[in-house]
Protein backbone atom coordinates (compact mmCIF):
# COMPACT_ATOMS: atom_id res chain seq x y z
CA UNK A 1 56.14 -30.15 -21.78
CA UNK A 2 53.57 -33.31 -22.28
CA UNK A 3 51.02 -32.61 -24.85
CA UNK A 4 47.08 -33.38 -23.40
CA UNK A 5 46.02 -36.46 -24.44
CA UNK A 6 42.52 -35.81 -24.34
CA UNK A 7 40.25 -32.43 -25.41
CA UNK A 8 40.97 -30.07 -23.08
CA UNK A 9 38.46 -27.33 -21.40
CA UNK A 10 39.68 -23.88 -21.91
CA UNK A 11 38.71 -20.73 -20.95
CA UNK A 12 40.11 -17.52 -22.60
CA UNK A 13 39.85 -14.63 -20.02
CA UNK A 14 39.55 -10.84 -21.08
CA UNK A 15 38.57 -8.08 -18.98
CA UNK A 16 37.44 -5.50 -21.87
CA UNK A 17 34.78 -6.29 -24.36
CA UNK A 18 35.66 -8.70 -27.33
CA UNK A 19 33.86 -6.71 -29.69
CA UNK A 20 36.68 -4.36 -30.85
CA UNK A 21 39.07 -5.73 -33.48
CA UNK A 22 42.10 -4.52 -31.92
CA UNK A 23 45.20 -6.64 -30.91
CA UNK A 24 44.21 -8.18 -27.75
CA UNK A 25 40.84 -9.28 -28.97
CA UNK A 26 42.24 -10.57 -32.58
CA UNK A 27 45.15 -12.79 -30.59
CA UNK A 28 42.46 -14.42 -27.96
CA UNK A 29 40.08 -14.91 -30.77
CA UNK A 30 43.12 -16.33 -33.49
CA UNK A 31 44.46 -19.05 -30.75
CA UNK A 32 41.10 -19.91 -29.09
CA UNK A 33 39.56 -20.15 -32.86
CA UNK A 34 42.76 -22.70 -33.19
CA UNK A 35 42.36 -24.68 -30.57
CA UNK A 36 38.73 -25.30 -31.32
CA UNK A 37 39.78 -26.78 -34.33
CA UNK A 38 42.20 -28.77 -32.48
CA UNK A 39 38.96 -30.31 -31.22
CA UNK A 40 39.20 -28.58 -27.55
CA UNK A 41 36.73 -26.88 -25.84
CA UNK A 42 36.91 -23.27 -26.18
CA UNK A 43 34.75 -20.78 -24.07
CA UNK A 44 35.48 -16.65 -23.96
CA UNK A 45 35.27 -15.45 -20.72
CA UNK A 46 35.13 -11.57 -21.01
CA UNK A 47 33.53 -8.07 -19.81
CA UNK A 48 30.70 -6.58 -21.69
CA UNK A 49 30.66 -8.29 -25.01
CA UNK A 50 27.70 -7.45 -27.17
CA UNK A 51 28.40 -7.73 -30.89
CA UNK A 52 31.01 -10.56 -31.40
CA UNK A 53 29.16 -13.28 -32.92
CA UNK A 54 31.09 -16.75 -31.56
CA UNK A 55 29.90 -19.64 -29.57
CA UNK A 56 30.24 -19.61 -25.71
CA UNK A 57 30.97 -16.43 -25.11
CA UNK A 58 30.13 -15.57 -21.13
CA UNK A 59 29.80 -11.59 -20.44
CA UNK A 60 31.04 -11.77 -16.80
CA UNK A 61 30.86 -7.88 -16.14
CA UNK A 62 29.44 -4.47 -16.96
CA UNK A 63 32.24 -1.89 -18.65
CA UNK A 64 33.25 1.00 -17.99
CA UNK A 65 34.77 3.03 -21.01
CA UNK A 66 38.46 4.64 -19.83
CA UNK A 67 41.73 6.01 -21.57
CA UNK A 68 44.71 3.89 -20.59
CA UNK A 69 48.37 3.81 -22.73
CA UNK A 70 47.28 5.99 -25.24
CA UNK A 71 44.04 4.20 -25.92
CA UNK A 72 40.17 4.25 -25.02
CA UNK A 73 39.47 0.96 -23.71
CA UNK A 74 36.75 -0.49 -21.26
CA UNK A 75 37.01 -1.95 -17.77
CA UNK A 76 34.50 -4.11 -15.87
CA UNK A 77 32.93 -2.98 -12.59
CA UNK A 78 33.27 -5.32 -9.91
CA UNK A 79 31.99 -8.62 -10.54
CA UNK A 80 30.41 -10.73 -7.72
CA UNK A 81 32.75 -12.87 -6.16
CA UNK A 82 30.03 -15.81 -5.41
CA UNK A 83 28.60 -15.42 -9.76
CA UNK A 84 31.89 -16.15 -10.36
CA UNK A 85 32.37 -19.24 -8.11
CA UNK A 86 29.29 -20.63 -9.04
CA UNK A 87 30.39 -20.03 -12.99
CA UNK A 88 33.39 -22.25 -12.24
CA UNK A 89 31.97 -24.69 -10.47
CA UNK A 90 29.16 -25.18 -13.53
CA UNK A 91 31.85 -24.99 -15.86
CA UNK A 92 35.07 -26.65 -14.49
CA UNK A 93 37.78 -25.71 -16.86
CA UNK A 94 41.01 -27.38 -17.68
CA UNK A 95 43.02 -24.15 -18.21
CA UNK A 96 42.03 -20.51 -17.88
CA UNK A 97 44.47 -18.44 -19.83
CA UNK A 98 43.86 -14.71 -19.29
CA UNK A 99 45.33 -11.62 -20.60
CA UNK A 100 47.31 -9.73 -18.78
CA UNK A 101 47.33 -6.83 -16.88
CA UNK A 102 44.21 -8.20 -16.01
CA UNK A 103 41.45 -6.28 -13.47
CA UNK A 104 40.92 -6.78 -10.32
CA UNK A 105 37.39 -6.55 -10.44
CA UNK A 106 37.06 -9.59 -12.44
CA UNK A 107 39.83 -10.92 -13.93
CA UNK A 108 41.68 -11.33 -10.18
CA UNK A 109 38.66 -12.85 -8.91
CA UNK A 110 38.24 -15.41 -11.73
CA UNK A 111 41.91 -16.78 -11.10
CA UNK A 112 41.16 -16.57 -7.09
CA UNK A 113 37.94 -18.52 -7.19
CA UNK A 114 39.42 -21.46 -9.69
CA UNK A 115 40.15 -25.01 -7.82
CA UNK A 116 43.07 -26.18 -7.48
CA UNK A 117 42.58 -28.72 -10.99
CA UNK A 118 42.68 -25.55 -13.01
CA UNK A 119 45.80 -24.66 -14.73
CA UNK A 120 45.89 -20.89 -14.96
CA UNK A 121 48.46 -19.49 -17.91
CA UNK A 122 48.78 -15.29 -18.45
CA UNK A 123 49.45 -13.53 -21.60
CA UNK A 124 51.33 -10.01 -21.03
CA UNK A 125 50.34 -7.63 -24.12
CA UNK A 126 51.45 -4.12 -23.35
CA UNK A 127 54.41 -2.34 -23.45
CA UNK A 128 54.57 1.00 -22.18
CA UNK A 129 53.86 4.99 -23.65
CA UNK A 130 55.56 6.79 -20.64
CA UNK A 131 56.31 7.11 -16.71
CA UNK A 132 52.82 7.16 -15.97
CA UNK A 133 51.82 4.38 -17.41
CA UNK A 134 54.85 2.45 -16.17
CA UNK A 135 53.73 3.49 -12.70
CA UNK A 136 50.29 3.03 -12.80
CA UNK A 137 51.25 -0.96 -14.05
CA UNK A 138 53.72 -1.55 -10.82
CA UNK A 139 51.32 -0.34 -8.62
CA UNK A 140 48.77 -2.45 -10.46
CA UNK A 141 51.09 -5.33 -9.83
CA UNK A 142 50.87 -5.01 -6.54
CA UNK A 143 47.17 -4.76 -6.45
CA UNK A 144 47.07 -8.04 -8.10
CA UNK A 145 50.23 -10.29 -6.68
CA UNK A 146 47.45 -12.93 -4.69
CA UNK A 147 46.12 -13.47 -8.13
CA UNK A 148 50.01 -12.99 -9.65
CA UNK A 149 50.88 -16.05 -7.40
CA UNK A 150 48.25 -18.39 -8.63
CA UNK A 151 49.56 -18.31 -12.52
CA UNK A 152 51.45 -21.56 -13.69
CA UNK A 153 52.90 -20.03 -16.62
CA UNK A 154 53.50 -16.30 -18.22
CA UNK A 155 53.79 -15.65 -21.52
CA UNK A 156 54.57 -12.38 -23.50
CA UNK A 157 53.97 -11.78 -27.08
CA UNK A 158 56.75 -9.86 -27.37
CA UNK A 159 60.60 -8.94 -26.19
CA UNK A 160 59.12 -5.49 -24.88
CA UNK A 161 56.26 -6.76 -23.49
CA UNK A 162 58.38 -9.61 -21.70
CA UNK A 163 60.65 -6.94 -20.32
CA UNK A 164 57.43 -4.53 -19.04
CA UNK A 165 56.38 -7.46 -17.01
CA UNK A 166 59.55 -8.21 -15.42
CA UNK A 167 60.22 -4.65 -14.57
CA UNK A 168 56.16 -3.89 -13.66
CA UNK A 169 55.13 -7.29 -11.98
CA UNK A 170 58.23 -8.39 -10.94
CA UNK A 171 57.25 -12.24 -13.45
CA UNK A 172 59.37 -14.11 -15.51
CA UNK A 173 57.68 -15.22 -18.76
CA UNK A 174 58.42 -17.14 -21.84
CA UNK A 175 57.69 -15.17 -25.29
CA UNK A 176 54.68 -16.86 -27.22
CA UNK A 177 54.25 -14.31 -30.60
CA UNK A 178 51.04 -12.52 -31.78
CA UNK A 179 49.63 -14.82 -34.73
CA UNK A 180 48.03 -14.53 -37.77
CA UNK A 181 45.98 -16.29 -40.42
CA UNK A 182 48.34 -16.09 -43.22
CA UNK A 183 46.60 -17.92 -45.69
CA UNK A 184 43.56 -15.51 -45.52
CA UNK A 185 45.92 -12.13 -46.18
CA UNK A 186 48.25 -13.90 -48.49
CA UNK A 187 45.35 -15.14 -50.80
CA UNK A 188 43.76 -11.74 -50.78
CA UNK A 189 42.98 -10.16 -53.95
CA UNK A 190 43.16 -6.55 -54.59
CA UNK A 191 40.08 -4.21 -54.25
CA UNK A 192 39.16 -2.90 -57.66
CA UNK A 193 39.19 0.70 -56.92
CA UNK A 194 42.94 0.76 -56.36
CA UNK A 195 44.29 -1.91 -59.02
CA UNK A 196 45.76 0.38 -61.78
CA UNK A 197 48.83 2.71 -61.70
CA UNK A 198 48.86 4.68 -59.35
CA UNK A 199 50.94 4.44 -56.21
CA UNK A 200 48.51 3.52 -53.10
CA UNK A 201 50.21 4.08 -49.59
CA UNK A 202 47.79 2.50 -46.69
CA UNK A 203 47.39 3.53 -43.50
CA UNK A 204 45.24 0.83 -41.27
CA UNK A 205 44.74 1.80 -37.32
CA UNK A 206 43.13 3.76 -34.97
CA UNK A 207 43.00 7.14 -35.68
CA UNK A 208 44.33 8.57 -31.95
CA UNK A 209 47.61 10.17 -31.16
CA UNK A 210 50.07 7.46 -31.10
CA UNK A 211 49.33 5.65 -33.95
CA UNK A 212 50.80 8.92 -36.12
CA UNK A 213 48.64 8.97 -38.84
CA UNK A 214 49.05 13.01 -38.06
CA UNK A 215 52.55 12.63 -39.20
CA UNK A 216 52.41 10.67 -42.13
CA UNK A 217 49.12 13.11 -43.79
CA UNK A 218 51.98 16.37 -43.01
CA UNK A 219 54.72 14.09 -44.78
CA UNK A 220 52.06 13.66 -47.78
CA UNK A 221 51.41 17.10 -47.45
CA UNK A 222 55.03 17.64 -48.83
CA UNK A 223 54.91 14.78 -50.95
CA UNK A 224 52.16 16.51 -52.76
CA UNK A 225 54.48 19.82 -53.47
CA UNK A 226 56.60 17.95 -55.36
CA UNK A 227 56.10 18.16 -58.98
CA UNK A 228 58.24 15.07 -60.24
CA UNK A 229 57.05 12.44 -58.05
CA UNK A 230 54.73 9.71 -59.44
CA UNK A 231 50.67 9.53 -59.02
CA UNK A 232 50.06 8.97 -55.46
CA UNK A 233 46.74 8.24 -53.24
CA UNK A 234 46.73 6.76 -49.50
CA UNK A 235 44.08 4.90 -47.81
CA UNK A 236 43.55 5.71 -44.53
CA UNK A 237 41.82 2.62 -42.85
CA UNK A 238 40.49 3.59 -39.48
CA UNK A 239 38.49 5.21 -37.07
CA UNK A 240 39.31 7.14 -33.74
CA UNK A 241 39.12 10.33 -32.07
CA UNK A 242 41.76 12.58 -34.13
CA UNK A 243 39.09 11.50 -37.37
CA UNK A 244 37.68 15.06 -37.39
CA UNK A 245 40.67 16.63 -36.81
CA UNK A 246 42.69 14.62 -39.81
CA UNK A 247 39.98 15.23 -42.18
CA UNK A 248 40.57 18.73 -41.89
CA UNK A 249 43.81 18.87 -41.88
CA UNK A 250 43.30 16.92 -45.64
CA UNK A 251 40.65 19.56 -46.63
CA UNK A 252 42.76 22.39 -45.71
CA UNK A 253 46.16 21.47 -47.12
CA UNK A 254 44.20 20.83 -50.30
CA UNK A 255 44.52 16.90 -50.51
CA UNK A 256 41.17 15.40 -50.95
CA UNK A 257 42.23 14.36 -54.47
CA UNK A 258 44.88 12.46 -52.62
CA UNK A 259 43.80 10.94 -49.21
CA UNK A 260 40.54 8.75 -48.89
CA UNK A 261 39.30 7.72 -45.57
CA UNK A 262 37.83 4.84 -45.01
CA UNK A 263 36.62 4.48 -41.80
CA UNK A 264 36.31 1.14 -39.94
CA UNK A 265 37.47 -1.66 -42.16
CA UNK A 266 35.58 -4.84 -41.05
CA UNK A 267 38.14 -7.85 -40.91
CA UNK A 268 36.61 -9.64 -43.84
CA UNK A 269 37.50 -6.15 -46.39
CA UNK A 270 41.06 -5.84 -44.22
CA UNK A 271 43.21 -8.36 -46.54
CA UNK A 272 42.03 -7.18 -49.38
CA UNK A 273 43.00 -3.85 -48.44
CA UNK A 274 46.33 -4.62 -47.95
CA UNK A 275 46.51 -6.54 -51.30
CA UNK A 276 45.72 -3.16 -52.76
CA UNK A 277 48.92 -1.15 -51.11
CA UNK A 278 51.89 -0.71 -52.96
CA UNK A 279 53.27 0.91 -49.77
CA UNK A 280 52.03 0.32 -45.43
CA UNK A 281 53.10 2.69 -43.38
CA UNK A 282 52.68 2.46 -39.47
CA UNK A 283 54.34 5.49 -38.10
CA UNK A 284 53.65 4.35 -34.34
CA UNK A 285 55.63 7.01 -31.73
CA UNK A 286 55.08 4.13 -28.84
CA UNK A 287 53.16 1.74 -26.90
CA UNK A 288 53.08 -1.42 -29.01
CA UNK A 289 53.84 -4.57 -27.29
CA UNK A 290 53.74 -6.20 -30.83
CA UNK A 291 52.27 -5.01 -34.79
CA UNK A 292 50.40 -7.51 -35.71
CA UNK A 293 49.57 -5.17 -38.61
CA UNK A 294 53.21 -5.63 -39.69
CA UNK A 295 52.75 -9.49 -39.64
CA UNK A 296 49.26 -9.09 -41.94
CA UNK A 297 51.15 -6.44 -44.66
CA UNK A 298 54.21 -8.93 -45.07
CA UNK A 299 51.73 -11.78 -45.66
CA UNK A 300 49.40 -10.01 -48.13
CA UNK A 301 53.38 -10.27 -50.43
CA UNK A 302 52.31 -6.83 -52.07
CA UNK A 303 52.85 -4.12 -50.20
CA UNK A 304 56.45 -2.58 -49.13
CA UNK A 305 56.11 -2.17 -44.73
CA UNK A 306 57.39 0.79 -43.43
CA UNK A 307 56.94 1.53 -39.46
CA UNK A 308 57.72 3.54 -36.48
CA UNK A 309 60.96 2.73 -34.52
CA UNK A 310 59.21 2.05 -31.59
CA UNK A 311 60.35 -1.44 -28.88
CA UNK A 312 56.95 -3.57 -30.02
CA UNK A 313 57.71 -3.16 -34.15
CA UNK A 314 61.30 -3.81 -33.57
CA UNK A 315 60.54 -6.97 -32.62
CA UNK A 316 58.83 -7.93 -35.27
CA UNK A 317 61.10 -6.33 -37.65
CA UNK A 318 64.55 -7.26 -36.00
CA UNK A 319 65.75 -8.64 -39.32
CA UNK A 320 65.06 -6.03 -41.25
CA UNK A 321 65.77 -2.88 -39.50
CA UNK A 322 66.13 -1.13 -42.51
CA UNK A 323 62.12 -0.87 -42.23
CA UNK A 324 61.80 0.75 -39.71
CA UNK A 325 62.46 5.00 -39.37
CA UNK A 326 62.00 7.41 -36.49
CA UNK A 327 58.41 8.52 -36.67
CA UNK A 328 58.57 11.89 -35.40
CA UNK A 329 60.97 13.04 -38.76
């Protein structure tokens, strides 16, 4: 591959909102971050963004909110196809790199409207929960195969992600890893709260079905019956729909002395958070492409990772399968 000789102009497509911190939004803000530093010109292009605070950021679409692979997520209504033209003809980028499965509301028409000096490159971040979701992405696929066509290059952050797009949209694709800042987890310092002797066990996610932080407050639960075990508190990082329920559940078993929650962890307190856990437990059942929570506990050097046995976290743990455990036991 020849490296550009010259700052490129790149735009970073995403049909949901940047504002959440989750996994999509943390890799297209990590590498477009990058590559401003490499001195290229970075723009976002993205649905309803209203809170993330980064230069030329273009909110292409109104969102929708929806439920989609076991997660609530946004989509954009239809965008106009001639605002979109006009965009690219104002802006005329180098590359547009957009995540995929992309919309095709906005997303599709993007790639559609770009000239022919615009090198288009796709990211494929999901892998999938169950049947219906693996259905609802093939006929997806074939919703969006003029806009499928038009891509130069496919990536996939992940071995289960890679296969998901073979099977779903029928593309090849070369696997390009989630990424990190290691330097800012690795540095972290602990949070005094937690830096004495007692055992912390963290928790950091959303707090809806899949994630399992349901099964790891019922194995506390039992931890907490056992009279010879060590101090103990976990740190449940997080906020999501099951919040009520889980808080509940900790009231009612009797373990408020023992679980803390709490609640959304901005990304400047994250690190530091993880610097404070002896033990990170992820007990995903499903529907991780990646865990780039696994790569930011095994930088922080502190804390021993445990995590679901799910196709996404083995990837990221194939060398050390001894990690990972079945998260429904």
């Amino acid at each position: 591959m020849t490296l550009p000789t010259k700052p490129l102009k790149i735009g970073l497509v995403l049909d949901t909102s940047l504002d959440p911190p989750d996994g999509v939004q943390q890799y297209v803000v990590g590498i477009g971050e990058w590559m401003r530093g490499q001195g290229h010109n970075v723009h976002y292009l993205v649905g309803q963004t209203e809170h993330r605070q980064l230069p030329n950021i273009h909110s292409l679409a109104r969102n929708i909110t929806t439920r989609f692979n076991g997660n609530q997520t946004t989509i954009p209504l239809p965008t106009s196809r001639r605002k979109l033209r006009n965009f690219l003809e104002t802006e005329q980028f180098d590359v547009l790199h957009v995540q995929v499965p992309h919309s095709p509301f906005m997303s599709q028409r993007l790639i559609l409207a770009a000239g022919p000096q615009t090198t288009v490159i796709g990211t494929f971040h999901i892998a999938p929960t169950g049947r219906l979701v693996s259905l609802a992405t093939r006929l997806l696929g074939v919703w969006l195969r003029p806009s499928l066509k038009r891509f130069d290059r496919m990536l996939s952050v992940s071995i289960a992600a890679q296969a998901f797009a073979k099977v779903t949209f029928r593309m090849a694709s070369d696997i390009s890893p989630n990424v990190i800042e290691y330097d800012k987890f690795h540095k972290a310092l602990p949070l005094p709260a937690y830096d004495d002797a007692v055992t912390t066990i963290l928790f950091l996610g959303r707090l809806v079905p899949r994630k399992g932080c349901q099964i790891l407050l019922a194995a506390l639960n039992k931890l907490a019956k056992q009279p010879d075990l060590p101090p103990f508190r976990a740190v449940i990082c997080g906020k999501g729909q099951l919040e009520a329920r889980l808080r509940d559940y900790v009231r009612d078993n009797g373990l408020t002395d023992k679980v803390e929650f709490t609640g959304f962890v901005s990304e400047t307190d994250k690190p530091r958070y993880y610097a404070s856990a002896d033990i990170a437990v992820f007990p995903s059942s499903g529907g991780e492409s990646f865990g780039i929570v696994l790569l930011e506990a095994m930088a922080s050097g502190h804390a021993v990772v445990l995590a679901g046995d799910n196709p996404g976290y083995r990837s990221v743990l194939a060398d050390q399968p001894e990690l990972l455990f079945n998260p429904h036991d």
